[in-house]
N, C-alpha and C. Protein backbone atom coordinates (compact mmCIF):
# COMPACT_ATOMS: atom_id res chain seq x y z
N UNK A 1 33.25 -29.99 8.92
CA UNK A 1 32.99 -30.03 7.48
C UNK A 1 33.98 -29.12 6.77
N UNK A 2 34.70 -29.87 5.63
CA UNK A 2 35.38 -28.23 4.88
C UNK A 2 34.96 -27.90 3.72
N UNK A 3 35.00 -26.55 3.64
CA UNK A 3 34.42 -26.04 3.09
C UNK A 3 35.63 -24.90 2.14
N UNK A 4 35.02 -24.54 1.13
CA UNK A 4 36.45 -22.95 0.51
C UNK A 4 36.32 -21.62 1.61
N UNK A 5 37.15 -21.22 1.65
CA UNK A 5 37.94 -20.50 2.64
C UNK A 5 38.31 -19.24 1.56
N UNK A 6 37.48 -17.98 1.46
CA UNK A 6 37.61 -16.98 0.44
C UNK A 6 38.34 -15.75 1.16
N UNK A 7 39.79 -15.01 1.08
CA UNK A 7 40.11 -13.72 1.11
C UNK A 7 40.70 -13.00 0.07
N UNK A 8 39.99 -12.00 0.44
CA UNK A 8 40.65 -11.23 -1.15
C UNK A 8 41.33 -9.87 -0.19
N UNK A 9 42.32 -9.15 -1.27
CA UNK A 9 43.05 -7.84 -0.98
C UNK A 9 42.69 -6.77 -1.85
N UNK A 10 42.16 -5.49 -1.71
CA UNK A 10 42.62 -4.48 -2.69
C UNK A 10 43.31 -3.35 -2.12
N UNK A 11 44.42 -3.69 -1.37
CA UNK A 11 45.13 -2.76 -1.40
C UNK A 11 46.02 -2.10 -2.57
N UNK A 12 46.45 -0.71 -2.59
CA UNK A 12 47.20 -0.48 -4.09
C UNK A 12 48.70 -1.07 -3.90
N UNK A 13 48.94 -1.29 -2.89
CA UNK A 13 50.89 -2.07 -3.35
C UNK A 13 49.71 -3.57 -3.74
N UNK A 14 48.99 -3.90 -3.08
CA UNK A 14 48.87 -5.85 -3.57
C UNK A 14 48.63 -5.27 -5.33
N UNK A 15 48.01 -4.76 -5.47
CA UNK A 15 47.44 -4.64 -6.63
C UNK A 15 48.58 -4.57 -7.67
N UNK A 16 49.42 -3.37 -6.92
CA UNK A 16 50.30 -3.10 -7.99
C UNK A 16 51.34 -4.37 -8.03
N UNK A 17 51.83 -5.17 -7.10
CA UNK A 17 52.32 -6.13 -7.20
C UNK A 17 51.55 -7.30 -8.17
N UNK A 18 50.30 -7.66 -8.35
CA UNK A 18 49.67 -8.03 -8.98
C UNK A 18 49.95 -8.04 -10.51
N UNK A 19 49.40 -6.34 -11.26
CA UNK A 19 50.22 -6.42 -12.30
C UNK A 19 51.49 -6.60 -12.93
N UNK A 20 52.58 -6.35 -11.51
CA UNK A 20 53.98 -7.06 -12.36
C UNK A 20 53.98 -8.45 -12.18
N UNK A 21 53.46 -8.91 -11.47
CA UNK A 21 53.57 -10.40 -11.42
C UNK A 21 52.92 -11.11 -12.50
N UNK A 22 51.75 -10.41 -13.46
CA UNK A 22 51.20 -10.97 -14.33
C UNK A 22 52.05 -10.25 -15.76
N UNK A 23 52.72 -9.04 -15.58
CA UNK A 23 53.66 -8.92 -16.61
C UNK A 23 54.93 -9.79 -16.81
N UNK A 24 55.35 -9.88 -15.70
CA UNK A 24 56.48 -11.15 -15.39
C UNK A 24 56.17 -12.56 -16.09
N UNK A 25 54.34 -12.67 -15.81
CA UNK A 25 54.58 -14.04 -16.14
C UNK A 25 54.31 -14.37 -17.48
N UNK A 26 53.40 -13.02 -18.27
CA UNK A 26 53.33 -12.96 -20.12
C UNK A 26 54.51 -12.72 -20.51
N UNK A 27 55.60 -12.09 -19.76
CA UNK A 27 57.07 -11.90 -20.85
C UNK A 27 57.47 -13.55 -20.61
N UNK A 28 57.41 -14.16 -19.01
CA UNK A 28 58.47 -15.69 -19.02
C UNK A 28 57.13 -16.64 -20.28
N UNK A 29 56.12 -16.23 -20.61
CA UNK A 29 55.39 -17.71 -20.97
C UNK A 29 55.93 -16.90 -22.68
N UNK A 30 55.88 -15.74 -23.07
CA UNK A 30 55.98 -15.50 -24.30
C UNK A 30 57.59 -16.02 -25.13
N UNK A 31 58.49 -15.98 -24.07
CA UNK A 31 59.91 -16.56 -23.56
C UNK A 31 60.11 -17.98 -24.44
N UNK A 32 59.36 -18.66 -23.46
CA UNK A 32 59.49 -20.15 -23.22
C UNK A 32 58.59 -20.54 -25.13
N UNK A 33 57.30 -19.97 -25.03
CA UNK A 33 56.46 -20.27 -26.28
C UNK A 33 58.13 -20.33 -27.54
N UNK A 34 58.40 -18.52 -27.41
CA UNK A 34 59.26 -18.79 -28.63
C UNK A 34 60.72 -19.68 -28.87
N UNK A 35 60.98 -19.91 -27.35
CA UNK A 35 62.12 -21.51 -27.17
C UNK A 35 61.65 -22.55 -27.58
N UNK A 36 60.29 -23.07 -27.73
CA UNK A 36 60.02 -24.57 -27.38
C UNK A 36 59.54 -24.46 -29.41
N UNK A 37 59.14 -23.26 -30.09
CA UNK A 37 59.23 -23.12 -31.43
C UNK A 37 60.43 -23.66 -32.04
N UNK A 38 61.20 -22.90 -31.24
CA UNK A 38 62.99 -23.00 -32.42
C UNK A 38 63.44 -24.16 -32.24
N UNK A 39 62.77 -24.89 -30.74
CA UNK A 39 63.32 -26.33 -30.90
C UNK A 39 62.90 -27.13 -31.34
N UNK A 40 61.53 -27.03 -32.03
CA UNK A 40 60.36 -27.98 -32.71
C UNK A 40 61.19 -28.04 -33.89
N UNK A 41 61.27 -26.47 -34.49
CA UNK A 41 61.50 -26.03 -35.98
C UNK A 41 62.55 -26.94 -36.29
N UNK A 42 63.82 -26.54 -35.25
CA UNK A 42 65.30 -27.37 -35.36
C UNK A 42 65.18 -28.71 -35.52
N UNK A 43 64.29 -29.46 -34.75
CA UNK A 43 64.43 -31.04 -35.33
C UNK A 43 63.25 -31.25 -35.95
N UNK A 44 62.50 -30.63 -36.40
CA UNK A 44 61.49 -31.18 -37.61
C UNK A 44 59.91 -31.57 -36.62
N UNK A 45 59.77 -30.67 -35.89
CA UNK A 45 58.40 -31.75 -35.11
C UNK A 45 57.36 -30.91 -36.41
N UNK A 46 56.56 -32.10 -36.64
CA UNK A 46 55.36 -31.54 -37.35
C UNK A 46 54.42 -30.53 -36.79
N UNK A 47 53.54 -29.75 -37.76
CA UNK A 47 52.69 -28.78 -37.23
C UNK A 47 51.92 -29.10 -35.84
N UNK A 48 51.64 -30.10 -36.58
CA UNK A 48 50.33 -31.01 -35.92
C UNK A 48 50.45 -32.14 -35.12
N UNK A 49 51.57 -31.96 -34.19
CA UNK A 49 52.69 -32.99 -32.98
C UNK A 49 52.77 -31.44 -32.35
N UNK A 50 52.91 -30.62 -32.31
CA UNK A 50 53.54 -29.14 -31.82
C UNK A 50 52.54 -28.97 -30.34
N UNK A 51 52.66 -29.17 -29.32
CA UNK A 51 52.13 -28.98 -28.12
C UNK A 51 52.20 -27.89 -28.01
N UNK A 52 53.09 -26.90 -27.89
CA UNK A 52 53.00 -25.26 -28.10
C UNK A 52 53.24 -25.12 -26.49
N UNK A 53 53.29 -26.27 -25.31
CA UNK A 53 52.87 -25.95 -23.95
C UNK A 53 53.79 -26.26 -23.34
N UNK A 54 53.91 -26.38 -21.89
CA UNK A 54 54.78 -26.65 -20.93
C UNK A 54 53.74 -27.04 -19.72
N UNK A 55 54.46 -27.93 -18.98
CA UNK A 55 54.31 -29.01 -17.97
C UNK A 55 55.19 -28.42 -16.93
N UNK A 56 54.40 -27.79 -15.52
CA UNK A 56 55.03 -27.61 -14.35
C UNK A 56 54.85 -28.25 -13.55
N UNK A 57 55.47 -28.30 -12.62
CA UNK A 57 55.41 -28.67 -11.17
C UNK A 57 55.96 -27.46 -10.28
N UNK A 58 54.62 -27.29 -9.02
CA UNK A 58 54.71 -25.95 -8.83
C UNK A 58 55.13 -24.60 -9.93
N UNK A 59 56.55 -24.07 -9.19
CA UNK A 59 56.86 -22.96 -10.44
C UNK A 59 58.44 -23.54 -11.21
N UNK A 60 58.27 -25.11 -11.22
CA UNK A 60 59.65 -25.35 -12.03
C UNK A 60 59.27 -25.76 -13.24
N UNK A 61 60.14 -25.48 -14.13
CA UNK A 61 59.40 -26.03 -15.50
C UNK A 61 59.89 -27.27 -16.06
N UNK A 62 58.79 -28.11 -16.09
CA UNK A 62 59.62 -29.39 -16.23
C UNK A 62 59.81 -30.52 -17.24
N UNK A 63 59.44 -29.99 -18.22
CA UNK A 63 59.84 -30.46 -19.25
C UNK A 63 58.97 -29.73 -20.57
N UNK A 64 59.08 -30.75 -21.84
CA UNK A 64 58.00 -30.33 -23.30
C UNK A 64 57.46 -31.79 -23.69
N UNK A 65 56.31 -31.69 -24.00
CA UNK A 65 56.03 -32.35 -24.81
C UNK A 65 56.71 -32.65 -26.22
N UNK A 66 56.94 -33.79 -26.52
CA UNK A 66 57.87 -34.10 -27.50
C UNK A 66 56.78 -35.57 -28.58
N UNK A 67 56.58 -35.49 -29.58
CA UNK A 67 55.92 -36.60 -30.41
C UNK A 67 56.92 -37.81 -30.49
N UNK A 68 56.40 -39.21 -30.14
CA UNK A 68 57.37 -40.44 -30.24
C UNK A 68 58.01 -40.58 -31.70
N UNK A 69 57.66 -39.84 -32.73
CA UNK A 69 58.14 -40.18 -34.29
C UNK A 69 58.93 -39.26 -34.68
N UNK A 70 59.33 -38.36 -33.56
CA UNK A 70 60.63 -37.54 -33.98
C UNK A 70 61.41 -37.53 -33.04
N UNK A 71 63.16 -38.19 -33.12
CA UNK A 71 64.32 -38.19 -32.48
C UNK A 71 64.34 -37.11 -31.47
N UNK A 72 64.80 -37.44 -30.25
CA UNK A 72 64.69 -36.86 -29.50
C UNK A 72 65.82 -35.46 -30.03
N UNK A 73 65.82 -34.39 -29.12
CA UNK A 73 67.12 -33.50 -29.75
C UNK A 73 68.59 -34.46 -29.29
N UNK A 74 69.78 -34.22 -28.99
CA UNK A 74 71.08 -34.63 -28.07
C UNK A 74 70.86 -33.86 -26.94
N UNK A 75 70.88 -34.88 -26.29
CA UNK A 75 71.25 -34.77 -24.41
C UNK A 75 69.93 -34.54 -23.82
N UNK A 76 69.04 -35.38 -24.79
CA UNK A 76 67.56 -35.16 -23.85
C UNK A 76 67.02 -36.50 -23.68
N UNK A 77 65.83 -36.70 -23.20
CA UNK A 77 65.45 -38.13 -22.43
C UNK A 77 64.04 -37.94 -22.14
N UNK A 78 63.32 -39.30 -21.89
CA UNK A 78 62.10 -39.05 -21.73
C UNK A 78 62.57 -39.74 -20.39
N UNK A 79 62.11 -39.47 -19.12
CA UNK A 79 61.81 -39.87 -17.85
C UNK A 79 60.74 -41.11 -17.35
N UNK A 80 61.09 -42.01 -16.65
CA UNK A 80 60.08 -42.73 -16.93
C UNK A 80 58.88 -43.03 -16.17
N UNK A 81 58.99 -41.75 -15.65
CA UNK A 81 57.63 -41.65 -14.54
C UNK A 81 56.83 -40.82 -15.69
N UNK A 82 57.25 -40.01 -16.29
CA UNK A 82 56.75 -39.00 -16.99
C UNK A 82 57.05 -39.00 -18.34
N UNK A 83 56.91 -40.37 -18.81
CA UNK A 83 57.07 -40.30 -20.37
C UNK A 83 56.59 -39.53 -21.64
N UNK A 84 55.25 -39.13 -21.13
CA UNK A 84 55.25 -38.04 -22.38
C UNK A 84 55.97 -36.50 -22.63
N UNK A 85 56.84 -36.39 -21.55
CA UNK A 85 57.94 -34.80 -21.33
C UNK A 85 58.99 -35.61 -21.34
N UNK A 86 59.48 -34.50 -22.42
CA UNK A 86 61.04 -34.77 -22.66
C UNK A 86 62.14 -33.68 -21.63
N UNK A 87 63.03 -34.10 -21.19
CA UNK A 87 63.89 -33.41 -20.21
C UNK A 87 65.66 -33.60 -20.46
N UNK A 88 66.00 -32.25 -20.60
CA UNK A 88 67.59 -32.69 -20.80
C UNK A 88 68.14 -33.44 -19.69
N UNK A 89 69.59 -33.97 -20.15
CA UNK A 89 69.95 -35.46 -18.83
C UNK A 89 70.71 -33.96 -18.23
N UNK A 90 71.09 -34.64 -16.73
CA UNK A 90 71.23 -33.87 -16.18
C UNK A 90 72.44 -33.67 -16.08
N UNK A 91 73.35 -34.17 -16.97
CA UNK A 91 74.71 -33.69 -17.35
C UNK A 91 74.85 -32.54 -18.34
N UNK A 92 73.51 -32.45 -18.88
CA UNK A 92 73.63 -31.14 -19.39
C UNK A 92 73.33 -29.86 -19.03
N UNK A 93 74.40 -29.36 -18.51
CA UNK A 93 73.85 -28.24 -17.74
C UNK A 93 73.51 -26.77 -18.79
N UNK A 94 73.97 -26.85 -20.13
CA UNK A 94 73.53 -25.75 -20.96
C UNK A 94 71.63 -26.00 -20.53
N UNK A 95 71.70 -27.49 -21.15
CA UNK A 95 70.16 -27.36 -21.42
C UNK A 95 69.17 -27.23 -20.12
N UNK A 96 69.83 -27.72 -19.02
CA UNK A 96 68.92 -27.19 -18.11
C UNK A 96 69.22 -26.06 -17.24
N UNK A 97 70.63 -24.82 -18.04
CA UNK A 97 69.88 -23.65 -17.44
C UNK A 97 69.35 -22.85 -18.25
N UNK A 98 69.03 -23.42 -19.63
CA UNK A 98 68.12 -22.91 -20.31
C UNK A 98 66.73 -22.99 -20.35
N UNK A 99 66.48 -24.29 -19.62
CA UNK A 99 65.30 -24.78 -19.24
C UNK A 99 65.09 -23.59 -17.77
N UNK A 100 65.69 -23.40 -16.51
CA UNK A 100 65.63 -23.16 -15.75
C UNK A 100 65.13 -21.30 -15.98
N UNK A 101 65.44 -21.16 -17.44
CA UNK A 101 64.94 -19.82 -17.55
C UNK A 101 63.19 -19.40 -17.40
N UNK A 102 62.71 -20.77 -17.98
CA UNK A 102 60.95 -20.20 -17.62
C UNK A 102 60.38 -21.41 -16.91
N UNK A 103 60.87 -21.04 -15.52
CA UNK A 103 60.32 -21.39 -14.36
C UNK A 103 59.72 -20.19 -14.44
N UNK A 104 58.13 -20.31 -13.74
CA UNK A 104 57.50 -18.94 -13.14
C UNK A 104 57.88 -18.42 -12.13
N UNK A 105 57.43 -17.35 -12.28
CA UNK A 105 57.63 -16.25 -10.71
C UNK A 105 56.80 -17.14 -9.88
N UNK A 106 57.24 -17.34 -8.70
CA UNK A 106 56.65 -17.61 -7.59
C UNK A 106 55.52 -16.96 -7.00
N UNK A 107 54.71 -16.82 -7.17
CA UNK A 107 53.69 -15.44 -6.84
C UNK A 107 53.02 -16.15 -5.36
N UNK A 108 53.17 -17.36 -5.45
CA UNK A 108 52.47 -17.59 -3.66
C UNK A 108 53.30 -17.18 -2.70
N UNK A 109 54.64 -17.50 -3.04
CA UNK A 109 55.71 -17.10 -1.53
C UNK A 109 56.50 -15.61 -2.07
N UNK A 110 56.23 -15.09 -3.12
CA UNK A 110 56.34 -13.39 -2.81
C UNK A 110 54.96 -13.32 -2.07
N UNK A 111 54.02 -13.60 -2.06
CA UNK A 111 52.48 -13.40 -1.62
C UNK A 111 52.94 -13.14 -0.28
N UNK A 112 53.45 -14.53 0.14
CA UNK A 112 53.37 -14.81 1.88
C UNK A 112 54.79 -13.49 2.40
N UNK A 113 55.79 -13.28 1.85
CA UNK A 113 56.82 -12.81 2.09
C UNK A 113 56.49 -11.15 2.31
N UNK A 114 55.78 -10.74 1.07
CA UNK A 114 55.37 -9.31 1.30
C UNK A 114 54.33 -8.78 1.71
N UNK A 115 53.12 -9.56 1.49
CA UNK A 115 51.30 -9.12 1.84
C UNK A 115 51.31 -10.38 3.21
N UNK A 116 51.59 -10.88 3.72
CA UNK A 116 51.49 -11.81 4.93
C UNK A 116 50.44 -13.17 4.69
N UNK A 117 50.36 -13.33 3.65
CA UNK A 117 49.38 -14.58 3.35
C UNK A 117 50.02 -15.43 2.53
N UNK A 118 50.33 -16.59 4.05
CA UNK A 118 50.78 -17.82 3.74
C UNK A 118 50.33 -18.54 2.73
N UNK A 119 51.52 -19.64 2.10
CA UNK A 119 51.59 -20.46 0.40
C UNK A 119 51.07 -21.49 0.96
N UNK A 120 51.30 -21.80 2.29
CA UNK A 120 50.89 -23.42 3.14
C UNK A 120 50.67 -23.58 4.69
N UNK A 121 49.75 -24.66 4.46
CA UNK A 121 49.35 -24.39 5.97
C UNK A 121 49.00 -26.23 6.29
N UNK A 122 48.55 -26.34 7.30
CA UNK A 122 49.36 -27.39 7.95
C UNK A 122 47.31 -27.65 8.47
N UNK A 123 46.74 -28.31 8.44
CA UNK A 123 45.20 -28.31 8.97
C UNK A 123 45.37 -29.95 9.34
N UNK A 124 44.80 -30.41 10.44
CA UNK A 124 44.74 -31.49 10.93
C UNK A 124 45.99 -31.91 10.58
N UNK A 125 45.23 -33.88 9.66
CA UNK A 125 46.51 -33.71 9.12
C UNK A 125 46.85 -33.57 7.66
N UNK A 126 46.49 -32.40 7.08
CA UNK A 126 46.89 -32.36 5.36
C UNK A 126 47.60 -31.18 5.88
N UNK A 127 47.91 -31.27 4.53
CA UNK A 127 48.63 -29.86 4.04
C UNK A 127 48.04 -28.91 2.68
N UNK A 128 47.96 -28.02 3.12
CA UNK A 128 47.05 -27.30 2.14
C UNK A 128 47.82 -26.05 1.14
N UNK A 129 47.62 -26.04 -0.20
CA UNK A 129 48.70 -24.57 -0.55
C UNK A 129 46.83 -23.39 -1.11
N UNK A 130 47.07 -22.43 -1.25
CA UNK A 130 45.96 -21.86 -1.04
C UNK A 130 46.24 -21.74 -3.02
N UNK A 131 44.65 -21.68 -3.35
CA UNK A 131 44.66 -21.06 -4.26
C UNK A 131 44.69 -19.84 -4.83
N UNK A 132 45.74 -19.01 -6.13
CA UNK A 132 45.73 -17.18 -5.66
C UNK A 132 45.16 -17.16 -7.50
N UNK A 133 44.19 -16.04 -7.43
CA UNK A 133 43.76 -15.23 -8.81
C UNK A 133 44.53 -14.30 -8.52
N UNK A 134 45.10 -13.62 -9.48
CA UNK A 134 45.45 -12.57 -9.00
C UNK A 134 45.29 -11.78 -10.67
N UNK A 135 44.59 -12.44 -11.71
CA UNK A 135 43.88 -11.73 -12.95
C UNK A 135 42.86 -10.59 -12.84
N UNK A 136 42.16 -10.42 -11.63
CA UNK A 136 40.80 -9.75 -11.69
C UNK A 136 41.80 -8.13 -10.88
N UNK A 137 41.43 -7.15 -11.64
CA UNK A 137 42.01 -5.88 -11.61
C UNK A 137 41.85 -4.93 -10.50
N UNK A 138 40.74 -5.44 -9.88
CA UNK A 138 39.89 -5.20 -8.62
C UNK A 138 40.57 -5.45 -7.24
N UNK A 139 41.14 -6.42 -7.22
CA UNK A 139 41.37 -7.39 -5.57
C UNK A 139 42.22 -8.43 -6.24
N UNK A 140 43.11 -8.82 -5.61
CA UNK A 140 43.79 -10.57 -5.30
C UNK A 140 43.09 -11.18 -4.26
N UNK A 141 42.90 -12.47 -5.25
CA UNK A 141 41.84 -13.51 -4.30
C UNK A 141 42.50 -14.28 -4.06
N UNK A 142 42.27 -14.89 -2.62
CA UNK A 142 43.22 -16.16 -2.29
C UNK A 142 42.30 -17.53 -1.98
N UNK A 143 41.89 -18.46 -2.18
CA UNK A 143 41.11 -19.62 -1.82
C UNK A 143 42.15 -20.49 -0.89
N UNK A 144 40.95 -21.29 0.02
CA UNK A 144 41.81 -22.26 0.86
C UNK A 144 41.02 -23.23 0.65
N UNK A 145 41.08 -24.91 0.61
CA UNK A 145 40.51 -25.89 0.15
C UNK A 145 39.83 -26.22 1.61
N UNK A 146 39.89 -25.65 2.82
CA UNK A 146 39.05 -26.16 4.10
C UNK A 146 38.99 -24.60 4.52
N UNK A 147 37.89 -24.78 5.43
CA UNK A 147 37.21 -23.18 6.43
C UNK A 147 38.58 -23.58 7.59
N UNK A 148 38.77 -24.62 7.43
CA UNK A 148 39.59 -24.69 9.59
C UNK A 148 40.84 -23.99 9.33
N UNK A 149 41.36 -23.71 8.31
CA UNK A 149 42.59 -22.88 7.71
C UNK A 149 42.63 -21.55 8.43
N UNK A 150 41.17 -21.37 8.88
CA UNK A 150 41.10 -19.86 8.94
C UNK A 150 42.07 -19.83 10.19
N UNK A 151 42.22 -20.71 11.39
CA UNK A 151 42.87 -20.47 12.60
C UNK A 151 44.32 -20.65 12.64
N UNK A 152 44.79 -20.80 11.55
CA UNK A 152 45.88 -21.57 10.79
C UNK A 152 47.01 -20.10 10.20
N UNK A 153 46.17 -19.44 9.49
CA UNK A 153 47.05 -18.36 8.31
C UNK A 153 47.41 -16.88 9.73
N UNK A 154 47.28 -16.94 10.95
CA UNK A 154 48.20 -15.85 11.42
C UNK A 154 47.24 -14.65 11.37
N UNK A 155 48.05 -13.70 11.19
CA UNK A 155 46.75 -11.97 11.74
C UNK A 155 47.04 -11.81 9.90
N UNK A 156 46.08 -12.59 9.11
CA UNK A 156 46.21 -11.40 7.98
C UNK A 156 45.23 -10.34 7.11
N UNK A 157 44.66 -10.38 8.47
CA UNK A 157 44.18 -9.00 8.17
C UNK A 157 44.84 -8.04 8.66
N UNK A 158 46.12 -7.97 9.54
CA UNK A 158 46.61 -6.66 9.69
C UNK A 158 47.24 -6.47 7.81
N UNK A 159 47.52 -6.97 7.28
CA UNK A 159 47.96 -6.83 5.17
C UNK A 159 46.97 -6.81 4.71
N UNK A 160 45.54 -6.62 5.14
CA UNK A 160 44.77 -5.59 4.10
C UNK A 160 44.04 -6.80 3.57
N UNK A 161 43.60 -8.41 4.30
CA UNK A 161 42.74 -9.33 3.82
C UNK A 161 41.78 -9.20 4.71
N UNK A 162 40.71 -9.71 3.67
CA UNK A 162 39.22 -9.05 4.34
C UNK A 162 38.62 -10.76 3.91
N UNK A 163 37.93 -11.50 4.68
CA UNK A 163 37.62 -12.66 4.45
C UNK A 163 36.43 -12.23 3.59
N UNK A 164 35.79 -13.20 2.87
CA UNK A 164 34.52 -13.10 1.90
C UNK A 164 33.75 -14.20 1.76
N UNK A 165 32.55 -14.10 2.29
CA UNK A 165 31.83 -15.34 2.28
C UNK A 165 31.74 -15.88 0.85
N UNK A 166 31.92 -17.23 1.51
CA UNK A 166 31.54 -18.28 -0.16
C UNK A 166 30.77 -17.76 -1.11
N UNK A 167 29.74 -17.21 -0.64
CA UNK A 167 28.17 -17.25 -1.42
C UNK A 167 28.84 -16.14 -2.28
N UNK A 168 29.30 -15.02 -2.02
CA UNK A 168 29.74 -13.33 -2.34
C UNK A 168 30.57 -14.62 -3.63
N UNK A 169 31.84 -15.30 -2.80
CA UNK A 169 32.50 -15.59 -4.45
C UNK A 169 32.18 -16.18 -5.57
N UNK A 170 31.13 -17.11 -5.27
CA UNK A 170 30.10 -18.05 -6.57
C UNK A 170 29.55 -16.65 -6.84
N UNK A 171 28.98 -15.82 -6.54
CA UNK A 171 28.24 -15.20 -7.42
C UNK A 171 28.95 -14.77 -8.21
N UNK A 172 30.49 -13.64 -7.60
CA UNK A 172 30.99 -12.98 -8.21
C UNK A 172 31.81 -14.22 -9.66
N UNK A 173 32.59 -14.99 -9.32
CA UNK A 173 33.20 -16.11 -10.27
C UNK A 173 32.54 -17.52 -10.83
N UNK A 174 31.37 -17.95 -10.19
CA UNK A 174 30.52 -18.85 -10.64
C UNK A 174 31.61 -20.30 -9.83
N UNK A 175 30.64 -20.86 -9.56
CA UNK A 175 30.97 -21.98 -8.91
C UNK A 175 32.38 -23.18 -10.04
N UNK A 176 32.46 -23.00 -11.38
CA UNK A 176 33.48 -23.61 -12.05
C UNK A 176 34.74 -22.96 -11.05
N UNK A 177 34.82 -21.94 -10.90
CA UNK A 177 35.99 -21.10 -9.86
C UNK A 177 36.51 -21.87 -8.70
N UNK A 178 35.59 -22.52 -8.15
CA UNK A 178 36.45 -23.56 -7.04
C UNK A 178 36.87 -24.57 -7.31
């Protein structure tokens, strides 16, 4: 049967890694917010067309929402798997290493690289990436979408993970959390 798969860390480097990783990621989203403004402003998108957001995959950033009643900017395109994100063509390399600026920090594979808790794991036959909080000031929590993971992620409790029964995390985050 699978089931969520709960470890959390409070060691003080996870921790402290924690808060730069969440400072890292309010300066790249505050970044990107005031780019995707100046480019609304520049071609006229209305208030009320203004998505204000961004569309990832994993930590690449992959496009904006763009309204069909305003011209696209030059050298951009709607994709046609993904027509509602607009994406510069890929001859433009201004615009996509400007785009390439708010990709997020990677925080699962610094995770696995420095605290020893793997981004992916391999169970029967899926593939699983773990889920990480790393908001709560206390501990970094890591979720796994199956229990059989557990024979899977290596010694990581020698990095300071302490497994936590399910029940401990619904109480503490309420079951919307998984």
């Amino acid at each position: 049967m699978s089931a969520l798969l709960v470890y959390k860390n409070e060691r003080p480097e996870v921790l402290a890694w924690a808060v730069d990783v969440r400072g890292r990621i309010t300066k790249n989203n505050a970044a990107r917010f005031e780019w995707m403004t100046a480019l609304y402003d520049a071609h006229g998108v209305p208030d009320d067309d203004k998505v204000r957001g961004a569309f990832s995959r994993g930590c690449e950033f992959s496009g904006i929402s763009w309204p069909d009643s305003v011209p696209l900017p030059a050298g951009w395109f709607r994709p046609v798997k993904t027509p509602q994100l607009v994406r510069p063509r890929h001859n433009s390399k201004a615009a996509l290493a400007e785009m390439a600026r708010f990709n997020r920090p990677d925080a699962r594979g610094e995770l696995a690289k420095r605290f020893g808790m793997p981004e992916i794991t391999f169970v029967g036959n899926g593939l699983y990436t773990n889920g990480l909080d790393f908001t709560q000031d206390d501990a970094v929590w890591v979720t796994w979408g199956t229990r059989d993971a557990v024979d899977k992620l290596g010694d990581v409790e020698s990095h300071g993970w302490v497994r936590v029964p399910l029940v401990e995390y619904i109480e503490r985050f309420g079951e919307d959390a998984l």
